[in-house]
PDB file of N, CA and C in Angstrom:
ATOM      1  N   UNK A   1       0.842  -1.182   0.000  1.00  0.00           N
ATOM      2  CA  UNK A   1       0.000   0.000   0.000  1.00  0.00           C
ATOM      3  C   UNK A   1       0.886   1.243   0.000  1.00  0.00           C
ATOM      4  N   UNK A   2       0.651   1.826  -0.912  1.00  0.00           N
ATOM      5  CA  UNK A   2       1.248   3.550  -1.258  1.00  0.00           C
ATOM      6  C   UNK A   2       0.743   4.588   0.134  1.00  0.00           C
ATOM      7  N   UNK A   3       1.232   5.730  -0.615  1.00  0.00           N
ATOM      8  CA  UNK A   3       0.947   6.574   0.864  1.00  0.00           C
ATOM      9  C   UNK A   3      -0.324   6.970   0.240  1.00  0.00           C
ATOM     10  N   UNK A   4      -0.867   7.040  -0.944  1.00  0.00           N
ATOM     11  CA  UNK A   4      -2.083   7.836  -1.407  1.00  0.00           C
ATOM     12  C   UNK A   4      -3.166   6.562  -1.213  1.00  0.00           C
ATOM     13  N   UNK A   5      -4.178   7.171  -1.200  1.00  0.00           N
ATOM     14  CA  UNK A   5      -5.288   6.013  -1.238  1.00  0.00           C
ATOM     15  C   UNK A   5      -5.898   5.423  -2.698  1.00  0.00           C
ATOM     16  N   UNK A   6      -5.490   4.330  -2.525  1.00  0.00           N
ATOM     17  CA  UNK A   6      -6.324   3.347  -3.810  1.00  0.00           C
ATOM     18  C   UNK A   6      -4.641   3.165  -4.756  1.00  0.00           C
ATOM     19  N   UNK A   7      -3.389   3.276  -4.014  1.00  0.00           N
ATOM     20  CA  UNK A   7      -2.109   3.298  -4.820  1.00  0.00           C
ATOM     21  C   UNK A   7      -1.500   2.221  -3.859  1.00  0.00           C
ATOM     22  N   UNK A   8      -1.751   1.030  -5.095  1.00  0.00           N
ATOM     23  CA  UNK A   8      -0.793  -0.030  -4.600  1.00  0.00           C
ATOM     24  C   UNK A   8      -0.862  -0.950  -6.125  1.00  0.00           C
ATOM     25  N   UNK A   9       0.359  -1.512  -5.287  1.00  0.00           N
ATOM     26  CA  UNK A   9       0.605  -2.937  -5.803  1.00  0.00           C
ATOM     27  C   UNK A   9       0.790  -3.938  -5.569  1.00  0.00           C
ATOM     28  N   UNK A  10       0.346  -5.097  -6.328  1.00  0.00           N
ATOM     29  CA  UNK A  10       0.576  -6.442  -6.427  1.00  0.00           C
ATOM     30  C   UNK A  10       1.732  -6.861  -7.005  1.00  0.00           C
ATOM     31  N   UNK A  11       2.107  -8.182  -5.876  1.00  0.00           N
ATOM     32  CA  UNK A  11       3.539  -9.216  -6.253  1.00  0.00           C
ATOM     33  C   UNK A  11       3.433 -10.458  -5.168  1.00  0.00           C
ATOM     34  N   UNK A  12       4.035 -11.007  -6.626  1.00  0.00           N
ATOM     35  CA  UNK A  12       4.011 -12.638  -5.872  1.00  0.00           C
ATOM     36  C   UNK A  12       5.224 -12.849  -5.515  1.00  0.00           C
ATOM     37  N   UNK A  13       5.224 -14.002  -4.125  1.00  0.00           N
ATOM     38  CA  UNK A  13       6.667 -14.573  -3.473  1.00  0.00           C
ATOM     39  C   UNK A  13       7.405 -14.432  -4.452  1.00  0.00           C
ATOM     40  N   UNK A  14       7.180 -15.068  -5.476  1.00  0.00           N
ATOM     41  CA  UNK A  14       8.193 -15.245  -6.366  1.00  0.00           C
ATOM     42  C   UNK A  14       8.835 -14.432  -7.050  1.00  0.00           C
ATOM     43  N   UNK A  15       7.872 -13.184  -7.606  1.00  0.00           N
ATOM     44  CA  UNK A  15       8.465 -12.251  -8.400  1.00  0.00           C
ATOM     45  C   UNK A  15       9.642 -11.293  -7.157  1.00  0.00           C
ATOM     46  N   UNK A  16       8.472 -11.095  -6.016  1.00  0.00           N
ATOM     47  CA  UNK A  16       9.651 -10.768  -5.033  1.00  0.00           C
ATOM     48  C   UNK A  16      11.055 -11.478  -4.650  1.00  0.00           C
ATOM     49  N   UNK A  17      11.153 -12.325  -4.495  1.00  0.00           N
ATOM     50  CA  UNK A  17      11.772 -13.086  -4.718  1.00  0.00           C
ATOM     51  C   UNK A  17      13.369 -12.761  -5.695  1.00  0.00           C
ATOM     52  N   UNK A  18      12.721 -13.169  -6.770  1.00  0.00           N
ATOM     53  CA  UNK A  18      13.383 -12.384  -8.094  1.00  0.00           C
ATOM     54  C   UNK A  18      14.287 -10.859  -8.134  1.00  0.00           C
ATOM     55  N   UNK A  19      13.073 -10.209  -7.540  1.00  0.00           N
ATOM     56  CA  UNK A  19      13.974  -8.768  -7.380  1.00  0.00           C
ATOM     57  C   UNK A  19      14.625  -8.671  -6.331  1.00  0.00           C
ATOM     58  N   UNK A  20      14.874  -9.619  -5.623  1.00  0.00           N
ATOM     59  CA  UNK A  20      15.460  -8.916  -4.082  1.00  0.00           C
ATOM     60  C   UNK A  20      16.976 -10.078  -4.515  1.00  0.00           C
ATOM     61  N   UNK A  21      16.762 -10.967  -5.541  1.00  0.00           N
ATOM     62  CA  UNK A  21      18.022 -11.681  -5.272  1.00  0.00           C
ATOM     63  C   UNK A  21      18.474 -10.822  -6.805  1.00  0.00           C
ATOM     64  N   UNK A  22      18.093 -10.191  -7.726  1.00  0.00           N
ATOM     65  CA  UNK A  22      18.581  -8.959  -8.548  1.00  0.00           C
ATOM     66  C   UNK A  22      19.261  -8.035  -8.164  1.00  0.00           C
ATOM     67  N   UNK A  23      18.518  -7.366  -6.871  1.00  0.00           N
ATOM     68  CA  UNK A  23      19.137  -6.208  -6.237  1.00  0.00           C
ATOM     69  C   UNK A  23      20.188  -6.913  -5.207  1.00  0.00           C
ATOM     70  N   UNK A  24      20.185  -7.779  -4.770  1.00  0.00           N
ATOM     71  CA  UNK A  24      21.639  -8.264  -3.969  1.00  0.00           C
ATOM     72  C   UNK A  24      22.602  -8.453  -5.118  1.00  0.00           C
ATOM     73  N   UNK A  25      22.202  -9.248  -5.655  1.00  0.00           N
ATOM     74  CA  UNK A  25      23.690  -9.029  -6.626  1.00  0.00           C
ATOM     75  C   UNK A  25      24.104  -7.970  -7.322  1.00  0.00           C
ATOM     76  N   UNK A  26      22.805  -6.959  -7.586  1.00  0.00           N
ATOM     77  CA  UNK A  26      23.648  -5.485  -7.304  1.00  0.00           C
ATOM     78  C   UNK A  26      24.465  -4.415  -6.405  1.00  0.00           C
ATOM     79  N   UNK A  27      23.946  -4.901  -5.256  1.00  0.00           N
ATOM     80  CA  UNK A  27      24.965  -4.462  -4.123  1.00  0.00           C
ATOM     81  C   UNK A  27      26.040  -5.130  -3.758  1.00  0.00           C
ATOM     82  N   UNK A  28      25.635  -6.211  -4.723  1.00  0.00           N
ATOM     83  CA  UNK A  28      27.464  -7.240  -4.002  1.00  0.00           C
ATOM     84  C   UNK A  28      28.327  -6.608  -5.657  1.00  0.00           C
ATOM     85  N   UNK A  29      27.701  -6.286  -6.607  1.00  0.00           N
ATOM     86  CA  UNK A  29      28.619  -5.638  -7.763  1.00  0.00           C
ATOM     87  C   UNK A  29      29.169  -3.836  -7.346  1.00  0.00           C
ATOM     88  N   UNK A  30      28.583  -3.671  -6.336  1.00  0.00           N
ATOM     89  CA  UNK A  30      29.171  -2.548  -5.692  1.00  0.00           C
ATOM     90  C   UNK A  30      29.940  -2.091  -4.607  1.00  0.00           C
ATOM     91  N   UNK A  31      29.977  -3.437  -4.172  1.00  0.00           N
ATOM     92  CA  UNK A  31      30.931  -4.038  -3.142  1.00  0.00           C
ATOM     93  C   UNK A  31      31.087  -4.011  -1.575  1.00  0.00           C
ATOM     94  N   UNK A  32      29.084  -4.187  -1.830  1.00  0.00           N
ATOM     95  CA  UNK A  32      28.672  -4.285  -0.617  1.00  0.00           C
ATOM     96  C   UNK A  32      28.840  -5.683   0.155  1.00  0.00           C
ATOM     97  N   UNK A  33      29.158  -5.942   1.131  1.00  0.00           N
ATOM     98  CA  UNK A  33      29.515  -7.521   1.694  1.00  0.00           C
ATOM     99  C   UNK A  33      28.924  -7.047   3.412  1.00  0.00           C
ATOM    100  N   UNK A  34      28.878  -9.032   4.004  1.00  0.00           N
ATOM    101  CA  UNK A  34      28.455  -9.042   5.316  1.00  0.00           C
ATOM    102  C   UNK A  34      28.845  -8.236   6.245  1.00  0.00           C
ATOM    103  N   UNK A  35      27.832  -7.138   7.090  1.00  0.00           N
ATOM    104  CA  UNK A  35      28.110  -6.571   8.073  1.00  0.00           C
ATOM    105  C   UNK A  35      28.500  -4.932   7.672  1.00  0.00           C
ATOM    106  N   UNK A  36      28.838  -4.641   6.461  1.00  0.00           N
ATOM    107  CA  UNK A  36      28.373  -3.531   5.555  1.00  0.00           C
ATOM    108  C   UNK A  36      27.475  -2.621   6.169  1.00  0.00           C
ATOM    109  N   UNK A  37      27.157  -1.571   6.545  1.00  0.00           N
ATOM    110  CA  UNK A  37      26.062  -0.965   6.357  1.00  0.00           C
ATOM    111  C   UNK A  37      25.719   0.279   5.160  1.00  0.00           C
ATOM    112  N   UNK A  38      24.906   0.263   5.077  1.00  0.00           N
ATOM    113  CA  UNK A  38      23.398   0.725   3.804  1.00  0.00           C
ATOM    114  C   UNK A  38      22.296   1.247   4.755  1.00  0.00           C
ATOM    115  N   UNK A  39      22.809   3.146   4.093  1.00  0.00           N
ATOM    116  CA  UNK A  39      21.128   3.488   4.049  1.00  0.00           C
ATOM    117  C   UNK A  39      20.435   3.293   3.045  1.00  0.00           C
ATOM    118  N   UNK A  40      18.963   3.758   3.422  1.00  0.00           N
ATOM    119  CA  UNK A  40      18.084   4.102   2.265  1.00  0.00           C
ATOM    120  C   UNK A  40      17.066   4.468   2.180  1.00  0.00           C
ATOM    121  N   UNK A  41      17.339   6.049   1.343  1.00  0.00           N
ATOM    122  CA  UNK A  41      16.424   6.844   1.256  1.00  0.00           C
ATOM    123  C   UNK A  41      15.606   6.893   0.085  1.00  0.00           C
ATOM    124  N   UNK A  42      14.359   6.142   0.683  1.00  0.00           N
ATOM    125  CA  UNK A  42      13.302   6.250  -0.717  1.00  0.00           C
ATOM    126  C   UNK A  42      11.915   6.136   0.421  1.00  0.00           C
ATOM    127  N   UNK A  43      10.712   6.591  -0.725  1.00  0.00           N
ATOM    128  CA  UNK A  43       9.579   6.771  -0.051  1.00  0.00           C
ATOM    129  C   UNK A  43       9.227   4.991   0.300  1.00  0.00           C
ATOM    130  N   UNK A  44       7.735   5.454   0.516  1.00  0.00           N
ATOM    131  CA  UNK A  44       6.857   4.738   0.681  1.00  0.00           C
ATOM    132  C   UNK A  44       6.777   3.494  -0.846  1.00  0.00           C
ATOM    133  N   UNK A  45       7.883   2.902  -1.307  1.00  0.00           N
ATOM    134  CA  UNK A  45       7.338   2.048  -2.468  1.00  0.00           C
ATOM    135  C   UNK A  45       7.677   0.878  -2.367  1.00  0.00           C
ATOM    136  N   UNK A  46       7.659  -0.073  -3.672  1.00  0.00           N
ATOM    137  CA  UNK A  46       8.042  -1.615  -3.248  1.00  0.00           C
ATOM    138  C   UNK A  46       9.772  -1.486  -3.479  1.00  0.00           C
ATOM    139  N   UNK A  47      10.147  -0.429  -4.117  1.00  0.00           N
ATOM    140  CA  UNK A  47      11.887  -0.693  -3.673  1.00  0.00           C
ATOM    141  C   UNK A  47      12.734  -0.744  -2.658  1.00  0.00           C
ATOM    142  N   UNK A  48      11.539  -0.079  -1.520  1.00  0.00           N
ATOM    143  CA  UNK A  48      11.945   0.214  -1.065  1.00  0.00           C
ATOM    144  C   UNK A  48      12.017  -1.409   0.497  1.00  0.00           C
ATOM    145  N   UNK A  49      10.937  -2.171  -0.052  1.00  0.00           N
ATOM    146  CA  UNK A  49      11.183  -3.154   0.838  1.00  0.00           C
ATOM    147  C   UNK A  49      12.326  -4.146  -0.148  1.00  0.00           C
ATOM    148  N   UNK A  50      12.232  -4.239  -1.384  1.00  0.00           N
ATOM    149  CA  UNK A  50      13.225  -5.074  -2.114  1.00  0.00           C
ATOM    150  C   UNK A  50      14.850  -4.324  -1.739  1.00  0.00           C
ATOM    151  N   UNK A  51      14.990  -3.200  -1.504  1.00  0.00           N
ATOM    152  CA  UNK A  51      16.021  -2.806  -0.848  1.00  0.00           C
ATOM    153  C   UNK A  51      16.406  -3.310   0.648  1.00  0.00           C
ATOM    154  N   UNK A  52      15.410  -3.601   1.025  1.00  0.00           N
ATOM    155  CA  UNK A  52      15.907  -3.714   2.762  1.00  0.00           C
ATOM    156  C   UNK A  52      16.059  -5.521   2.442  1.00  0.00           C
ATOM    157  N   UNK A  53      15.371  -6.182   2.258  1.00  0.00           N
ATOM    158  CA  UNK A  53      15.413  -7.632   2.238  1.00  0.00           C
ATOM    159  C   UNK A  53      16.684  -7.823   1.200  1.00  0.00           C
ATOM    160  N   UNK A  54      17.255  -7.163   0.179  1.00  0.00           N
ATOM    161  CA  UNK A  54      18.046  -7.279  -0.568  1.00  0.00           C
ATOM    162  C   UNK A  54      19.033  -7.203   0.589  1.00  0.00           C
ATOM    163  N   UNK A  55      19.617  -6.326   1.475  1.00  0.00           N
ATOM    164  CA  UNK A  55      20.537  -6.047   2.139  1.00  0.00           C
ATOM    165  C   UNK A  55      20.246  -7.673   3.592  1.00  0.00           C
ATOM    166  N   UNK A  56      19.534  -7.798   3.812  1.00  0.00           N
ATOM    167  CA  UNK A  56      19.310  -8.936   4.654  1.00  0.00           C
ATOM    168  C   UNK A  56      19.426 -10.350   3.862  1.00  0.00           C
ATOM    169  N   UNK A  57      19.490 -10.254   2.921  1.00  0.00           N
ATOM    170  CA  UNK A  57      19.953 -11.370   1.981  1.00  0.00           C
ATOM    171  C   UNK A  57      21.382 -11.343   2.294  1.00  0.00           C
ATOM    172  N   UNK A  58      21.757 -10.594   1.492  1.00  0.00           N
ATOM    173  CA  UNK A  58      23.357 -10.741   1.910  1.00  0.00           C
ATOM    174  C   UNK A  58      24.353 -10.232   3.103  1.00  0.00           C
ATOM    175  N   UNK A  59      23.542 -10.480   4.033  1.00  0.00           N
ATOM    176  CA  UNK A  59      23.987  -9.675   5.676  1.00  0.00           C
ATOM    177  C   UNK A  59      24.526  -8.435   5.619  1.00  0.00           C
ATOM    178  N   UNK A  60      24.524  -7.274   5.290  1.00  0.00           N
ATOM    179  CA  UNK A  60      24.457  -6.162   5.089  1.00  0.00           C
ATOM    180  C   UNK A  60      23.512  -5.471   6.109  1.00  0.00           C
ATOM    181  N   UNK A  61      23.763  -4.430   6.723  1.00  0.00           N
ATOM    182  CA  UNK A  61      23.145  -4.023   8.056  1.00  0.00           C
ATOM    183  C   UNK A  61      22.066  -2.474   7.734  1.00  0.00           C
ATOM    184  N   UNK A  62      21.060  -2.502   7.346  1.00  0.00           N
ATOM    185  CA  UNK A  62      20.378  -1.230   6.567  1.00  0.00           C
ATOM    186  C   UNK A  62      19.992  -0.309   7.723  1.00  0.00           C
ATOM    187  N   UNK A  63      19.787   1.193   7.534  1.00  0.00           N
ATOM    188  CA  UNK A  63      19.249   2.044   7.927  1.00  0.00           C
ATOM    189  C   UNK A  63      18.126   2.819   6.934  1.00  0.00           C
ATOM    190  N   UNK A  64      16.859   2.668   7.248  1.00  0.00           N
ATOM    191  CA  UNK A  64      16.101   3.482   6.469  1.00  0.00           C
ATOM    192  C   UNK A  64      16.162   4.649   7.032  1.00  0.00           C
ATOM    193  N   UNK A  65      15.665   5.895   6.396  1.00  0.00           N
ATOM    194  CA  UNK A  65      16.053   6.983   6.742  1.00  0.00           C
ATOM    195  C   UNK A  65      14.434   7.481   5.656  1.00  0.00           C
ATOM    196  N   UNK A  66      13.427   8.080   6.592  1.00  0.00           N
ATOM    197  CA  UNK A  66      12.521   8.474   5.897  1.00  0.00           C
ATOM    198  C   UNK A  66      12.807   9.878   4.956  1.00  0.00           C
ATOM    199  N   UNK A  67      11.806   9.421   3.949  1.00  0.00           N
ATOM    200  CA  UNK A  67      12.251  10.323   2.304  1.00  0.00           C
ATOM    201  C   UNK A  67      12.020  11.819   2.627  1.00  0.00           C
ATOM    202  N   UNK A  68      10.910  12.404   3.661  1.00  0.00           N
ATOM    203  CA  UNK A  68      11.249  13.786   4.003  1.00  0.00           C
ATOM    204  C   UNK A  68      12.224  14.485   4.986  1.00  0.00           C
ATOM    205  N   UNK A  69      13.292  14.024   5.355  1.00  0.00           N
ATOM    206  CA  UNK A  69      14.237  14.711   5.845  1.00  0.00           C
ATOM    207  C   UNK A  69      14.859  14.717   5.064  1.00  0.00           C
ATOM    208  N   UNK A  70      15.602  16.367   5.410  1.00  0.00           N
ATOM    209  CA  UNK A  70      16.509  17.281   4.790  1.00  0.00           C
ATOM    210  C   UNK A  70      17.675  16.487   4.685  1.00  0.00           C
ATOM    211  N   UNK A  71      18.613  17.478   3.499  1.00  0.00           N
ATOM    212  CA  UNK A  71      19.719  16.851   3.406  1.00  0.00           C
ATOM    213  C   UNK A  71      20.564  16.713   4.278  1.00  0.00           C
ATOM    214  N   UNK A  72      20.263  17.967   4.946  1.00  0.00           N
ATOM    215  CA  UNK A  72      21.383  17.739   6.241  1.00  0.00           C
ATOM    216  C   UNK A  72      21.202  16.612   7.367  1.00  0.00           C
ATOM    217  N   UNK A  73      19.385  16.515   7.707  1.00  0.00           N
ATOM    218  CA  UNK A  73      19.989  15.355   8.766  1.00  0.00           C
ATOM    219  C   UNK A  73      20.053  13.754   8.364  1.00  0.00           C
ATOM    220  N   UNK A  74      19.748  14.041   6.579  1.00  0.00           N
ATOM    221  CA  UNK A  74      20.393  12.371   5.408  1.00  0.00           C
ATOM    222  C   UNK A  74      21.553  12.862   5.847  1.00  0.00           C
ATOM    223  N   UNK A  75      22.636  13.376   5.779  1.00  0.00           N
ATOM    224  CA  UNK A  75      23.941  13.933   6.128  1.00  0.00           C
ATOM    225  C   UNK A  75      24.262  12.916   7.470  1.00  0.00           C
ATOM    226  N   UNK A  76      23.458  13.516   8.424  1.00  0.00           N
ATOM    227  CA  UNK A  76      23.934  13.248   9.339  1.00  0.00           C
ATOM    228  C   UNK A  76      23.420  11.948  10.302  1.00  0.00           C
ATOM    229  N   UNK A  77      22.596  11.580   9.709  1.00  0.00           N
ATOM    230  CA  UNK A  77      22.629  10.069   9.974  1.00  0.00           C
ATOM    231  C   UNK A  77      23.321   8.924   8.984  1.00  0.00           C
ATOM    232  N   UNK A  78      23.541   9.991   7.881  1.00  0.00           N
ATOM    233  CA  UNK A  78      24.994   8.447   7.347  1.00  0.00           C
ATOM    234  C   UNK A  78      26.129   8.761   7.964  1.00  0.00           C
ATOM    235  N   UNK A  79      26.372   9.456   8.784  1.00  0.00           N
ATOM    236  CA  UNK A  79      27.454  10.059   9.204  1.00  0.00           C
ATOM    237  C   UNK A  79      27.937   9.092  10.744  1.00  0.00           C
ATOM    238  N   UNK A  80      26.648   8.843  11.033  1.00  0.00           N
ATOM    239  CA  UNK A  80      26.344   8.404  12.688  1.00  0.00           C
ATOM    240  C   UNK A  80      26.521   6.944  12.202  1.00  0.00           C
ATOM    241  N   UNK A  81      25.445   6.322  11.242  1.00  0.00           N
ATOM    242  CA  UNK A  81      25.921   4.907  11.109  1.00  0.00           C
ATOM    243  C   UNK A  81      27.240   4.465  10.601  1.00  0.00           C
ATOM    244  N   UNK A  82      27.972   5.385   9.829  1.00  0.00           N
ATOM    245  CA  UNK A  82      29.155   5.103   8.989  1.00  0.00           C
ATOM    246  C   UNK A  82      28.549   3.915   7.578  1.00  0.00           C
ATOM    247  N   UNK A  83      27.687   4.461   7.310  1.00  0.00           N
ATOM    248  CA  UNK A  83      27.299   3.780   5.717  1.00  0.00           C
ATOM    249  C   UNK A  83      28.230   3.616   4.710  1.00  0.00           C
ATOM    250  N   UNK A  84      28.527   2.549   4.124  1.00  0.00           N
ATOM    251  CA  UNK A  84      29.140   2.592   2.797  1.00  0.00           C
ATOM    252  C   UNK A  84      28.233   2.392   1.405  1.00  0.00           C
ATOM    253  N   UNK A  85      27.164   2.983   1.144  1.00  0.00           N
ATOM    254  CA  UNK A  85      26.460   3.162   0.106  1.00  0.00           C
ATOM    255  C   UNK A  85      25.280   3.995   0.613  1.00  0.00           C
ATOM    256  N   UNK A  86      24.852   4.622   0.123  1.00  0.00           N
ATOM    257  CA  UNK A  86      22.981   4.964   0.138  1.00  0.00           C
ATOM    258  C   UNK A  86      22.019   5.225  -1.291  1.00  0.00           C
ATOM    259  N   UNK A  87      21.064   4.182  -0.592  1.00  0.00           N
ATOM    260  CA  UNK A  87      20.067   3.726  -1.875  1.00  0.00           C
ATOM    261  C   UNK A  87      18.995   5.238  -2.144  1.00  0.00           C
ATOM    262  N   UNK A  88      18.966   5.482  -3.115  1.00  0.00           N
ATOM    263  CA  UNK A  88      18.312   6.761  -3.308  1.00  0.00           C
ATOM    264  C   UNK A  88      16.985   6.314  -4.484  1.00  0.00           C
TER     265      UNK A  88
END
């Protein structure tokens, strides 16, 4: 479910599935590895859970960071976790 009303989508295990072992092997082509941490700043969508389970796939330690804060305190909470990537 979207943040607006009547905005969603449908997906099966499987297709999920699919994208979350897509997007891990995109973060392991970026040279993300176990114990890693990853923010990620995106709204309310389905990347945004294929991002977090992507990073729990390959033990990678995520911080979401909700999509309306400023740059400065995105700044300063990758700053606090010591992130080596953020998903935008």
């Amino acid at each position: 479910e979207g943040n607006e009303p009547g905005d969603s989508t449908k997906i099966t295990y499987n297709e999920l599935l699919h994208k979350v072992c897509q997007f891990a092997n995109v973060l392991r082509s970026q040279g993300v590895k176990k114990g890693d941490r990853v923010s990620i700043y995106l709204p309310m969508i389905l990347e945004l859970v294929i991002a977090m389970l992507a990073c729990a796939r390959i033990g990678a330690l995520h911080s979401v960071v909700f999509a309306g804060f400023s740059a400065d305190s995105l700044c300063e909470r990758i700053l606090d976790c010591g992130c080596s990537l953020l998903i935008t």
